[in-house]
Protein backbone atom coordinates (compact mmCIF):
# COMPACT_ATOMS: atom_id res chain seq x y z
CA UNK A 1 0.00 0.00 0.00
CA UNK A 2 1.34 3.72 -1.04
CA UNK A 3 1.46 6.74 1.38
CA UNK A 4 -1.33 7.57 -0.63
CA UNK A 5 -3.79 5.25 -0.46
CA UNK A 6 -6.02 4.61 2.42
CA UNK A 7 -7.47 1.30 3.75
CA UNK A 8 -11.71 1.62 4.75
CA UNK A 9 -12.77 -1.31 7.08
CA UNK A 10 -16.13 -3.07 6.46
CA UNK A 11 -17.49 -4.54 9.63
CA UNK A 12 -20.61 -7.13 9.45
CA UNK A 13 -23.45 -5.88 7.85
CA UNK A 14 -21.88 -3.03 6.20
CA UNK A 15 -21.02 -2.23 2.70
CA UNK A 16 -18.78 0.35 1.09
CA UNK A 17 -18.17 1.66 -2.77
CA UNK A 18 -15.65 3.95 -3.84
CA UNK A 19 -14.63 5.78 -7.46
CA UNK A 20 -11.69 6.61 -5.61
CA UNK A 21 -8.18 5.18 -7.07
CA UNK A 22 -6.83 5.62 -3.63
CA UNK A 23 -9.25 3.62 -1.84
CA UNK A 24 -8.52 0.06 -0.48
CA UNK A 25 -11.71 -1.90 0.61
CA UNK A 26 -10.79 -4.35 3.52
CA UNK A 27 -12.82 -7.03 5.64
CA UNK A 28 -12.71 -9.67 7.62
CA UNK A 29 -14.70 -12.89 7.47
CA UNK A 30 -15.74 -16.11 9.34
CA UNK A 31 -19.32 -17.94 8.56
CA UNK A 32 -20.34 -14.26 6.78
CA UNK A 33 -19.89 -14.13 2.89
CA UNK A 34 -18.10 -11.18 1.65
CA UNK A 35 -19.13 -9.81 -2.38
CA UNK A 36 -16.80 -7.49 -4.16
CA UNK A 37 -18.43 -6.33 -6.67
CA UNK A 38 -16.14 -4.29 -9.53
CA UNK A 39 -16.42 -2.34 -12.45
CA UNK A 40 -13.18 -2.64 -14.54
CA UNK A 41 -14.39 0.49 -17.12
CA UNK A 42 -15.29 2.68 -14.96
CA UNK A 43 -13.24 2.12 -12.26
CA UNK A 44 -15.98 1.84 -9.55
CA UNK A 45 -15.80 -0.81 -6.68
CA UNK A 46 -17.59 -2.53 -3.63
CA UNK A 47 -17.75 -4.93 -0.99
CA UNK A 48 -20.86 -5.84 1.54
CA UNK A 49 -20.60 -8.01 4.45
CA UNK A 50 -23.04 -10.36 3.91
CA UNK A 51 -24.02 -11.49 8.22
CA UNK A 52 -27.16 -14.12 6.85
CA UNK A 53 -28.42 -15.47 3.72
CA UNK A 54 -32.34 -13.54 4.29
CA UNK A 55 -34.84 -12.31 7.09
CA UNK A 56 -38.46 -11.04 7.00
CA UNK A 57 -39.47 -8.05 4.92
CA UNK A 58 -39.17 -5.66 7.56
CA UNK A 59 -35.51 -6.61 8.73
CA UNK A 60 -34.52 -6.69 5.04
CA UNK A 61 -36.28 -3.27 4.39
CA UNK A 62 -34.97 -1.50 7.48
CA UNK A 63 -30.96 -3.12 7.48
CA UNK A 64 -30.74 -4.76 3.63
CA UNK A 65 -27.10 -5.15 3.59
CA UNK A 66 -27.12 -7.72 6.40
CA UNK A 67 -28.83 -9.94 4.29
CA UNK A 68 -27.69 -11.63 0.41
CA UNK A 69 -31.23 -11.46 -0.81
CA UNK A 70 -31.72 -7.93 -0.36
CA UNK A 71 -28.15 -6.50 0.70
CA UNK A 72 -26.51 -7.53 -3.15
CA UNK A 73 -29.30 -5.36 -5.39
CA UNK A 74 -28.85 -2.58 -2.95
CA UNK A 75 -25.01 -2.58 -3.42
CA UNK A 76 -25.39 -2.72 -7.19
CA UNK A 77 -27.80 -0.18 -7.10
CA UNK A 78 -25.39 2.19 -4.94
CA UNK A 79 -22.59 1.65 -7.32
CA UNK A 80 -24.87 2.62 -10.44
CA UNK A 81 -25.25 5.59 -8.47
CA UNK A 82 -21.56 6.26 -8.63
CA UNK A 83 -21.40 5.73 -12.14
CA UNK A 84 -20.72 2.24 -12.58
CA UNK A 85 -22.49 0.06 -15.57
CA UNK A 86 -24.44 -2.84 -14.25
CA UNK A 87 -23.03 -4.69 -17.44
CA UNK A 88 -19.62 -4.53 -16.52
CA UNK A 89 -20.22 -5.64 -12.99
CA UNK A 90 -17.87 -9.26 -11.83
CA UNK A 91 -18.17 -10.52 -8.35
CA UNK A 92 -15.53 -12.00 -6.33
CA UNK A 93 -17.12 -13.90 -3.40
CA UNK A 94 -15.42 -14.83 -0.43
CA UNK A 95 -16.17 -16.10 3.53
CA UNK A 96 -18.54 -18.57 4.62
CA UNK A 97 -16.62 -20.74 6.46
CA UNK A 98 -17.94 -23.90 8.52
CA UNK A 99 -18.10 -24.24 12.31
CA UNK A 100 -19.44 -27.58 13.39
CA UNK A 101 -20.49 -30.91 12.04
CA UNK A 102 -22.31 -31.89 14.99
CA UNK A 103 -25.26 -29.06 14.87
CA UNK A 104 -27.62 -27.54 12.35
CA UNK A 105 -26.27 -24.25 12.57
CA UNK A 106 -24.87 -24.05 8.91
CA UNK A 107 -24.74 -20.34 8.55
CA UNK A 108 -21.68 -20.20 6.06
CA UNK A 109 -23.00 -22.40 3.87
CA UNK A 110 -26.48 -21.15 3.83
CA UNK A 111 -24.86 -17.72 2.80
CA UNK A 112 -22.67 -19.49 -0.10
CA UNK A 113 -25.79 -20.85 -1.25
CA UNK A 114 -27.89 -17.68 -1.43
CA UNK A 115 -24.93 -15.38 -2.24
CA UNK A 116 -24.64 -17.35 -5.44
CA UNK A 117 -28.63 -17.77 -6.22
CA UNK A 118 -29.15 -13.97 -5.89
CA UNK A 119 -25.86 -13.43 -8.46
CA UNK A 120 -27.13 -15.54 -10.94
CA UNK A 121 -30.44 -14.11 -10.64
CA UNK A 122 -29.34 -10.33 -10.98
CA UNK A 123 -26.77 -11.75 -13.85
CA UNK A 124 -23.55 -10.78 -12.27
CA UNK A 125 -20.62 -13.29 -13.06
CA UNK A 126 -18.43 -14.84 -10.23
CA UNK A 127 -14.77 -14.20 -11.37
CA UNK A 128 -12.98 -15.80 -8.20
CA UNK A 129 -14.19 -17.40 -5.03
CA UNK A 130 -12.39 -18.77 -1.76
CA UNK A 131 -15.38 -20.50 0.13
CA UNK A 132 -16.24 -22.78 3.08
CA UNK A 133 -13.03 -24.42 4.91
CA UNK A 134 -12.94 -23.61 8.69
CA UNK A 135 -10.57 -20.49 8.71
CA UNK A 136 -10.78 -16.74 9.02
CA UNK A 137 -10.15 -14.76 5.62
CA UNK A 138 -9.07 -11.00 5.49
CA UNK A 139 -10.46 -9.99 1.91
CA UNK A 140 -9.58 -6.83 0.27
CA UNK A 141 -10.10 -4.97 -3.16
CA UNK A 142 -8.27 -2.10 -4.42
CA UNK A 143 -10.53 0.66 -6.17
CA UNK A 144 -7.57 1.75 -8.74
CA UNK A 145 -7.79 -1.87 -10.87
CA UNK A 146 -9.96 -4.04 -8.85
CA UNK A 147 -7.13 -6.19 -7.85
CA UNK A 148 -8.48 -8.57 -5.14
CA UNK A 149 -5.90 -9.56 -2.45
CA UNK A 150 -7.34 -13.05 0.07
CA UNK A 151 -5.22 -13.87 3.13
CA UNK A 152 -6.18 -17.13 5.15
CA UNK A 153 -5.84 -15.80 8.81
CA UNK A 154 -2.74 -17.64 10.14
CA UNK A 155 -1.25 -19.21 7.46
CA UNK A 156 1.79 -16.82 7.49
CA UNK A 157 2.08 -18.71 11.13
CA UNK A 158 2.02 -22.09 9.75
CA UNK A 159 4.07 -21.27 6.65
CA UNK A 160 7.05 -19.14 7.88
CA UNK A 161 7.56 -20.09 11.62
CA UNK A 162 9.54 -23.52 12.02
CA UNK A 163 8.00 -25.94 14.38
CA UNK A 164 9.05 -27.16 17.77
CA UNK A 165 7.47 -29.48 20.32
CA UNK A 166 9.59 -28.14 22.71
CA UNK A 167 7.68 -28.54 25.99
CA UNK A 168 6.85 -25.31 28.24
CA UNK A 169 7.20 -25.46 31.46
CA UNK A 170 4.54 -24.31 34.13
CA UNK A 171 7.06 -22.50 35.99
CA UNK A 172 7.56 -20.24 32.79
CA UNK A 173 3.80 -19.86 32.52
CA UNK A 174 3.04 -18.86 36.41
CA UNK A 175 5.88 -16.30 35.63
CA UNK A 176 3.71 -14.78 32.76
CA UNK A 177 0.34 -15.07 34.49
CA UNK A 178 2.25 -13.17 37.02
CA UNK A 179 2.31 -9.89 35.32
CA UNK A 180 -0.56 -9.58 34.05
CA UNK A 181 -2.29 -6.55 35.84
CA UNK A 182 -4.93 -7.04 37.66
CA UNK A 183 -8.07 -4.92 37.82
CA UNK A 184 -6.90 -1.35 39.30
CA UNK A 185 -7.94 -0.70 43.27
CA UNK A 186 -10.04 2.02 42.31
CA UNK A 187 -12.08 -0.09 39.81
CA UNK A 188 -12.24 -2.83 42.65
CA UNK A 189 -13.41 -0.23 45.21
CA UNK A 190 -15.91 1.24 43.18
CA UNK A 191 -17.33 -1.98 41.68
CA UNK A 192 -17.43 -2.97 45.24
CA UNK A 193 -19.53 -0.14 46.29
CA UNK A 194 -22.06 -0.47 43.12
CA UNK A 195 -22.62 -4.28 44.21
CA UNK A 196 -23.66 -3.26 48.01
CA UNK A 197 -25.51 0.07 47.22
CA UNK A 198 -26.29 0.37 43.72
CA UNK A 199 -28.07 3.81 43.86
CA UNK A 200 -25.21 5.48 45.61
CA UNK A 201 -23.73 8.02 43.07
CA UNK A 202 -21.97 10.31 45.12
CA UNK A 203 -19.72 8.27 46.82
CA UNK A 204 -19.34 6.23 43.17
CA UNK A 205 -18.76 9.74 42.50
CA UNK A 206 -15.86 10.32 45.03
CA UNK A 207 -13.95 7.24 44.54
CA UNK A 208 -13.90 7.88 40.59
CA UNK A 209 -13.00 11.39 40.90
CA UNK A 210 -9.56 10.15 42.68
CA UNK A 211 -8.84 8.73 39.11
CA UNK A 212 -8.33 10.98 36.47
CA UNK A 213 -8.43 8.42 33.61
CA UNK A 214 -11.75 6.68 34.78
CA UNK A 215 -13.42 10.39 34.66
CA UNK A 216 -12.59 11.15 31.50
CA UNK A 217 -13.60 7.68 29.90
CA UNK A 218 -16.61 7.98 31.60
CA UNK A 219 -17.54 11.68 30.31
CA UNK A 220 -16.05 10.83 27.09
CA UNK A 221 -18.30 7.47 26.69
CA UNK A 222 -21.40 9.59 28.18
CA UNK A 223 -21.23 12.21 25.15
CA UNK A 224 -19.96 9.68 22.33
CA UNK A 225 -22.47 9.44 19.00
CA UNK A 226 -23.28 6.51 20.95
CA UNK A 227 -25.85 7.65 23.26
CA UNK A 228 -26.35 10.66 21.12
CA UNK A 229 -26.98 12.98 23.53
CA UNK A 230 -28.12 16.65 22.86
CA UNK A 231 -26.14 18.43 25.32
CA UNK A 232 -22.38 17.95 26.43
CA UNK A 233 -21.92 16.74 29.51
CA UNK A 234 -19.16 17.84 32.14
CA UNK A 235 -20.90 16.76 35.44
CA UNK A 236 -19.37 13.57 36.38
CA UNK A 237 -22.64 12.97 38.79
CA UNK A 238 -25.03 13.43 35.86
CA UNK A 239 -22.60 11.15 33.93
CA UNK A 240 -23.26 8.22 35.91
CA UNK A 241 -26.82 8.95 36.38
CA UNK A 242 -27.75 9.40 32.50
CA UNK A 243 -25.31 5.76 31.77
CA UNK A 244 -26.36 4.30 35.05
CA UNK A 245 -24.62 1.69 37.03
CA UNK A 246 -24.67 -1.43 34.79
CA UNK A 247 -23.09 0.64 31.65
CA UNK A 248 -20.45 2.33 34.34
CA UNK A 249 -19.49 -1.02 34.97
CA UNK A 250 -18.83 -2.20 31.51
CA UNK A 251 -16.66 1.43 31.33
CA UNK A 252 -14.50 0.33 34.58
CA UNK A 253 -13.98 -3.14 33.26
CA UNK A 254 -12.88 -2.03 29.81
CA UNK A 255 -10.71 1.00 30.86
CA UNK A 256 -9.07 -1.76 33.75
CA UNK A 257 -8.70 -4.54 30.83
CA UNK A 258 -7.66 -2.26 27.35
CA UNK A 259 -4.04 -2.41 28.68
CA UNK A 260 -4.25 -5.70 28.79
CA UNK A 261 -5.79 -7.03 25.63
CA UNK A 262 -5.58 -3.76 23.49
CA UNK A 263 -2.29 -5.20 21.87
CA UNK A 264 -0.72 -7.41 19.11
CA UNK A 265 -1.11 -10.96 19.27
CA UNK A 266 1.11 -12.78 17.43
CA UNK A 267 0.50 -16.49 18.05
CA UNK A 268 -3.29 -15.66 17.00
CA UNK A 269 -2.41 -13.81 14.44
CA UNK A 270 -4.17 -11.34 15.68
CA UNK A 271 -3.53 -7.09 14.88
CA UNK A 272 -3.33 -4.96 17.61
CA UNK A 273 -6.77 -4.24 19.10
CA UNK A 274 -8.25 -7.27 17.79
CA UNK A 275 -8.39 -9.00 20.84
CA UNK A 276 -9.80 -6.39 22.83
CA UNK A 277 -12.54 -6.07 19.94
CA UNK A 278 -13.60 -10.29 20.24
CA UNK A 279 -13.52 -9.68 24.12
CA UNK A 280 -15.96 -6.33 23.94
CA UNK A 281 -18.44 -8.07 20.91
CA UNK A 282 -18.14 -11.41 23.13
CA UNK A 283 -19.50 -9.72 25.82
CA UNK A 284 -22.15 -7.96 24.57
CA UNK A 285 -23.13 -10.98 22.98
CA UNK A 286 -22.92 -12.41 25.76
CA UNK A 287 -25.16 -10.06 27.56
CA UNK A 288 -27.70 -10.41 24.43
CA UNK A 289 -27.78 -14.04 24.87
CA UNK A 290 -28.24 -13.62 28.83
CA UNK A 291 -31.46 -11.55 28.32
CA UNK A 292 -33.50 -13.44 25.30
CA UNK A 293 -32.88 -16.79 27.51
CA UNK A 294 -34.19 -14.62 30.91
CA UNK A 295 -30.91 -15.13 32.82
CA UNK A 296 -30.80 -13.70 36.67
CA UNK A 297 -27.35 -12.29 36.35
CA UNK A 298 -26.79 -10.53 32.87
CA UNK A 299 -23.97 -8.86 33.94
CA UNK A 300 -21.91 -11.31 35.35
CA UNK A 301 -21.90 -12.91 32.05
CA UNK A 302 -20.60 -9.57 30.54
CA UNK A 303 -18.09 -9.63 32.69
CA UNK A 304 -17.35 -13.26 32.09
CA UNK A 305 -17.38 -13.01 28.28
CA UNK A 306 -15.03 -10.04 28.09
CA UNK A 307 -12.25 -11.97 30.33
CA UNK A 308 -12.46 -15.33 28.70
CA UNK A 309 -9.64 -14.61 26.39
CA UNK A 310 -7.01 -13.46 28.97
CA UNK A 311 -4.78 -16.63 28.45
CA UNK A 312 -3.75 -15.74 24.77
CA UNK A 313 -2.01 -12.63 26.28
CA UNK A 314 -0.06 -14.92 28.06
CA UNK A 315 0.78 -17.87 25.57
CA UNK A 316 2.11 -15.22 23.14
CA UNK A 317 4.99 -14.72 25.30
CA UNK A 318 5.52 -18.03 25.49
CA UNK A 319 4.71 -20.66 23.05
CA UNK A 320 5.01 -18.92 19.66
CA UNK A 321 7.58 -21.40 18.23
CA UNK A 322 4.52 -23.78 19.11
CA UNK A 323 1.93 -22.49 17.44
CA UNK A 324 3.05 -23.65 14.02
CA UNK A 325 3.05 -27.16 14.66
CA UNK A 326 -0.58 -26.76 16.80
CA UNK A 327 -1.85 -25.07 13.19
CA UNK A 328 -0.50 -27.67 11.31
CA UNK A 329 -2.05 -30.43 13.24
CA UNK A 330 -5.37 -28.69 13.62
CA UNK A 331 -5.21 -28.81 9.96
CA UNK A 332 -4.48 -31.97 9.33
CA UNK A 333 -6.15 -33.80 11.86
CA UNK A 334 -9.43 -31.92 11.96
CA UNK A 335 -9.31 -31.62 15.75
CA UNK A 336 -10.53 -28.42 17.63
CA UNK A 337 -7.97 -25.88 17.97
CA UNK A 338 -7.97 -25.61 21.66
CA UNK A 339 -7.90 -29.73 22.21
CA UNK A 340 -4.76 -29.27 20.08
CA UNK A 341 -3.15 -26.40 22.35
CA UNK A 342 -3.50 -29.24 25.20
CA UNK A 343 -1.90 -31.78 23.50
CA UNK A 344 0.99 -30.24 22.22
CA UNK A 345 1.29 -27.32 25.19
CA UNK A 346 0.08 -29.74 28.33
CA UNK A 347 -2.56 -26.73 28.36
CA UNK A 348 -4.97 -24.75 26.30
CA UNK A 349 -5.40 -20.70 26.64
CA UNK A 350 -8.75 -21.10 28.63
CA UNK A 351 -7.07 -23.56 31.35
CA UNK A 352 -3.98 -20.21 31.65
CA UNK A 353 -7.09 -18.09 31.76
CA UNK A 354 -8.29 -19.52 35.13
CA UNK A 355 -4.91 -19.42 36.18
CA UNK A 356 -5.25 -15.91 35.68
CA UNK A 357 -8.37 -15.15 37.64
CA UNK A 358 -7.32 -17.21 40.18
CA UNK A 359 -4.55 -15.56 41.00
CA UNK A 360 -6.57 -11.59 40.60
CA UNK A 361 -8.95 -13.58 43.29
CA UNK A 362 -11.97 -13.74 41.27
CA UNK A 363 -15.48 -15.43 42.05
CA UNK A 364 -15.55 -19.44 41.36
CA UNK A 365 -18.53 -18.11 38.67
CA UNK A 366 -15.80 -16.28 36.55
CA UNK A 367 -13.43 -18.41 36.96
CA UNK A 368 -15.04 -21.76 36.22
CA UNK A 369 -16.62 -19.41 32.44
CA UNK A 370 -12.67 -18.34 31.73
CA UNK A 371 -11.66 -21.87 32.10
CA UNK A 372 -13.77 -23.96 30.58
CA UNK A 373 -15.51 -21.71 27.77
CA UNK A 374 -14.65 -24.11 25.33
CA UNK A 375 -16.14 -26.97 26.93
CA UNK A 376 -19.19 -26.32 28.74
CA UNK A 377 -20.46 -29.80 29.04
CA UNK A 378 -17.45 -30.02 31.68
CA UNK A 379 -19.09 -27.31 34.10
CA UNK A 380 -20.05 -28.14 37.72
CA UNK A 381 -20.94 -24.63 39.01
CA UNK A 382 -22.99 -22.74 36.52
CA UNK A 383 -23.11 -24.26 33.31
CA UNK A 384 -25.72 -21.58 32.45
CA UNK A 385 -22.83 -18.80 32.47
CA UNK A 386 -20.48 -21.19 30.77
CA UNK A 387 -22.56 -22.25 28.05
CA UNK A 388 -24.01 -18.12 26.89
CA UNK A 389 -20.11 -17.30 27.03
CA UNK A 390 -19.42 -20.40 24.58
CA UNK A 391 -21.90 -19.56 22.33
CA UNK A 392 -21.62 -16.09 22.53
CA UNK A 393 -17.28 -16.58 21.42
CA UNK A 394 -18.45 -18.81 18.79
CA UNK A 395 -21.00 -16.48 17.50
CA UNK A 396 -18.39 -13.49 17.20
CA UNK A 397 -15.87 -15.21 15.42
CA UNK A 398 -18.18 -16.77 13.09
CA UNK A 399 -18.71 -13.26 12.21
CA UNK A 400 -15.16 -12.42 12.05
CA UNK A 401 -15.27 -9.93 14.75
CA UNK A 402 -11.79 -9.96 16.09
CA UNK A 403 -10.25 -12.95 13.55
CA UNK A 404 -7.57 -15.25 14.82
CA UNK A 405 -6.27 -18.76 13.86
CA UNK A 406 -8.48 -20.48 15.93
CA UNK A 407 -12.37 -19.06 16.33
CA UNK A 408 -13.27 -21.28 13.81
CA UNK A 409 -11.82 -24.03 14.58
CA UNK A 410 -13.74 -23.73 18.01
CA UNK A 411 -17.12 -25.30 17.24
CA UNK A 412 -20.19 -24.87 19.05
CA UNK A 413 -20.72 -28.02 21.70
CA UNK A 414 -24.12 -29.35 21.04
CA UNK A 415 -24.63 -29.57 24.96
CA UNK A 416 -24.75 -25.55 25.30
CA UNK A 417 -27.31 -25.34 23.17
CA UNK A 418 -29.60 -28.05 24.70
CA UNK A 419 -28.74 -26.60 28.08
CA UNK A 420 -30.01 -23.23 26.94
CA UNK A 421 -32.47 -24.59 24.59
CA UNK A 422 -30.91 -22.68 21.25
CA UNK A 423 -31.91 -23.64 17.87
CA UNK A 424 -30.75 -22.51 14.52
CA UNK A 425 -33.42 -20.09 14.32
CA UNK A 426 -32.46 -17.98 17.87
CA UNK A 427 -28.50 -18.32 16.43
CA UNK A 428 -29.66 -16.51 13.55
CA UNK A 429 -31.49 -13.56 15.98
CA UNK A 430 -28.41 -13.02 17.83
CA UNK A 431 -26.27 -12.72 14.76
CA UNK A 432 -28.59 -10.17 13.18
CA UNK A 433 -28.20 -8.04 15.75
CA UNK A 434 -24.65 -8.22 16.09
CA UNK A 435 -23.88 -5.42 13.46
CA UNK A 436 -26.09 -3.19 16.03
CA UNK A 437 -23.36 -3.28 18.78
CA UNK A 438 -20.68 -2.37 16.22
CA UNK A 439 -20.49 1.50 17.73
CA UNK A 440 -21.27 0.71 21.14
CA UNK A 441 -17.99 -1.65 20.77
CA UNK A 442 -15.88 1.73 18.80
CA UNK A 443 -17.21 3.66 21.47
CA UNK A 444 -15.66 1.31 24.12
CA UNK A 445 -12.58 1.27 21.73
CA UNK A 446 -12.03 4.55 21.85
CA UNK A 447 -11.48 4.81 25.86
């Protein structure tokens, strides 16, 4: 890429065209299907995120580029617009991976399916395709000559990085887990005093007021196009009021956490803020999830969902020599990616991520959802929690929110969704609504 040009991000349900030769059109994709639609004579370009294959008449009419049926007329339609010729229009189609053989939930290949009905109905022809397989892809198209570039997330892992079995030991791991902050004694004292007397703003008030930090983040997520507020606000009292307690939360958690997880994960492949991205969507998901199926506790499981990833931090300081040969196997042997981690580690990164919460002294609840969120059936305590923060990891990945080498290859357990009573139908409500908590995730970003 030049000095010149300049790279526009697609998240789910989103589209974007461009008559711009400077313009690079980038997204990421799991189970979604991603169309890049190009004009070579006129030079004009698009890609949509394609999150599901169709929903009623209203969804379609109100959000039509979530969906294939309507989402791929309305991006040909917006490129006219911009000048290109609906003759000249080739597709490149790209994405919908698989998750699990052992469930109905085929949502990648129900979008492959549709994606290429709807083409062949509007007479657009498929150039290239890269489609199903269980991997992330990062898919891009460059405005200037519709030159599509396809990366399989990982594979520069697995192909450049020579691969050991060298053993780890624990000792080297409790050293890691080690220094990893924990949460900051302000965020503990005031989360304290919201749990014992949850209407008690001015003394919220006081302790937050000590930190400069965890003011502004609060004011700043209070007046963000978020909430959309019509007047500033500067009062840190009428802050907390207007959020109130449960959003203040989520603001103390993420500010305490961003440090943490707001950084470059190499074994993962993951860029920097990626991680931090899957945590926040996993958690609102999570939250989601918690609500439709009438959970008590909503924001436990929040809080659950956005810490379940802490052990990656920890095995990318220590096993990246590793992670090759764990890819390759995965590969090869079909196995889930975390089952391979404990073979070839002695450990996967949800058993260092209880390590991790034991140590910061958290409750059994949060520890036993870090630790086993990749295999609820095992869960003695509350398999409830467990199970919404598997699905709820599964779900986000599948829609290549935060992409690493091994969402995908992370199925959903068929036992979480009998425990919780989830059928294909409810997956496919929580994934339309996904793209909804895109800016309440920037907004948490941005802190």
């Amino acid at each position: 890429m030049t000095k010149l040009e300049k790279t526009f991000f697609i998240s789910p349900g989103n589209f974007y065209i461009s008559n711009n030769p400077e313009i690079i059109l980038e997204t990421c994709l799991g189970s979604c299907v991603g169309v890049a639609l190009y004009d070579a004579v006129n030079k004009v370009g698009g890609i949509i995120h394609i999150v599901l294959p169709e929903g009623d008449k209203k969804k379609m009419l109100n959000h039509p580029t979530r969906y294939a049926v309507s989402g791929i007329p309305f991006l040909i339609k917006e490129m006219t617009k911009l000048g290109a010729s609906r003759s000249f229009l080739t597709a490149t189609i790209v994405g919908g991976a698989s998750l699990s053989k052992d469930t109905n939930i085929k949502i990648g290949q129900r979008n492959i399916d549709k994606v290429r009905e709807v083409l062949a109905r509007e007479g657009i022809p498929i150039l290239e395709e890269d489609l199903g397989g269980s991997f992330s892809r990062l898919f891009r198209l460059r405005i200037k000559d519709g030159k599509v570039t396809l990366t399989q997330i990982g594979k520069r892992i697995s192909e450049t990085i020579p691969a050991t079995s060298t053993k780890i030991e624990l000792k080297e791991i409790l050293e890691k887990v080690d220094q990893i902050r924990p949460l900051s004694k302000t965020v503990q004292e005031v989360l304290k005093i919201i749990n014992a007397e949850p209407n008690n703003v001015e003394e919220v008030k006081k302790v937050v007021l000590k930190d400069q930090a965890l003011t502004t983040n609060i004011l700043k997520v209070c007046n963000s196009a978020y909430y959309g507020l019509s007047q500033r606000v500067s009062n840190l009292s009428h802050a907390i009021i207007l959020l109130g307690f449960q959003t203040v939360k989520k603001i103390l958690l993420a500010v305490s956490l961003k440090s943490t997880l707001d950084r470059k994960i190499d074994v993962y492949d993951l860029k920097r803020g990626e991680l931090f991205k899957h945590a926040l969507a996993c958690a609102l998901t999570a939250e989601l999830i918690a609500k439709e199926k009438q959970y008590k506790d909503p924001e436990v499981v929040f809080t659950a969902a956005l810490l379940h990833d802490l052990g990656k931090v920890v095995l990318d300081q220590c096993a990246f020599e590793q992670f090759a040969l764990i890819m390759n196997k995965v590969a090869k042997e079909k196995k889930a990616f975390w089952i391979v981690e404990k073979e070839i580690l002695g450990f996967d990164h949800a058993q260092i991520g209880g390590l991790i919460a034991q140590r910061w002294k958290l409750p059994q609840i949060l520890i036993e959802a870090i630790t086993l969120h990749h295999s609820p059936e095992k869960a003695k305590f509350t398999p409830e929690v467990v199970s919404i923060v598997h699905i709820a990891d599964v779900i986000c990945s599948m829609l290549g929110i935060g992409c690493g080498v091994d969402g995908l290859n992370n199925p959903i357990h068929p036992y979480a969704l009998s425990l919780l009573a989830f059928n294909s139908s409810e997956i496919d409500n929580i994934v339309e609504k996904l793209p909804e908590f895109i800016e309440e995730i920037k907004t948490f970003e941005e802190i």
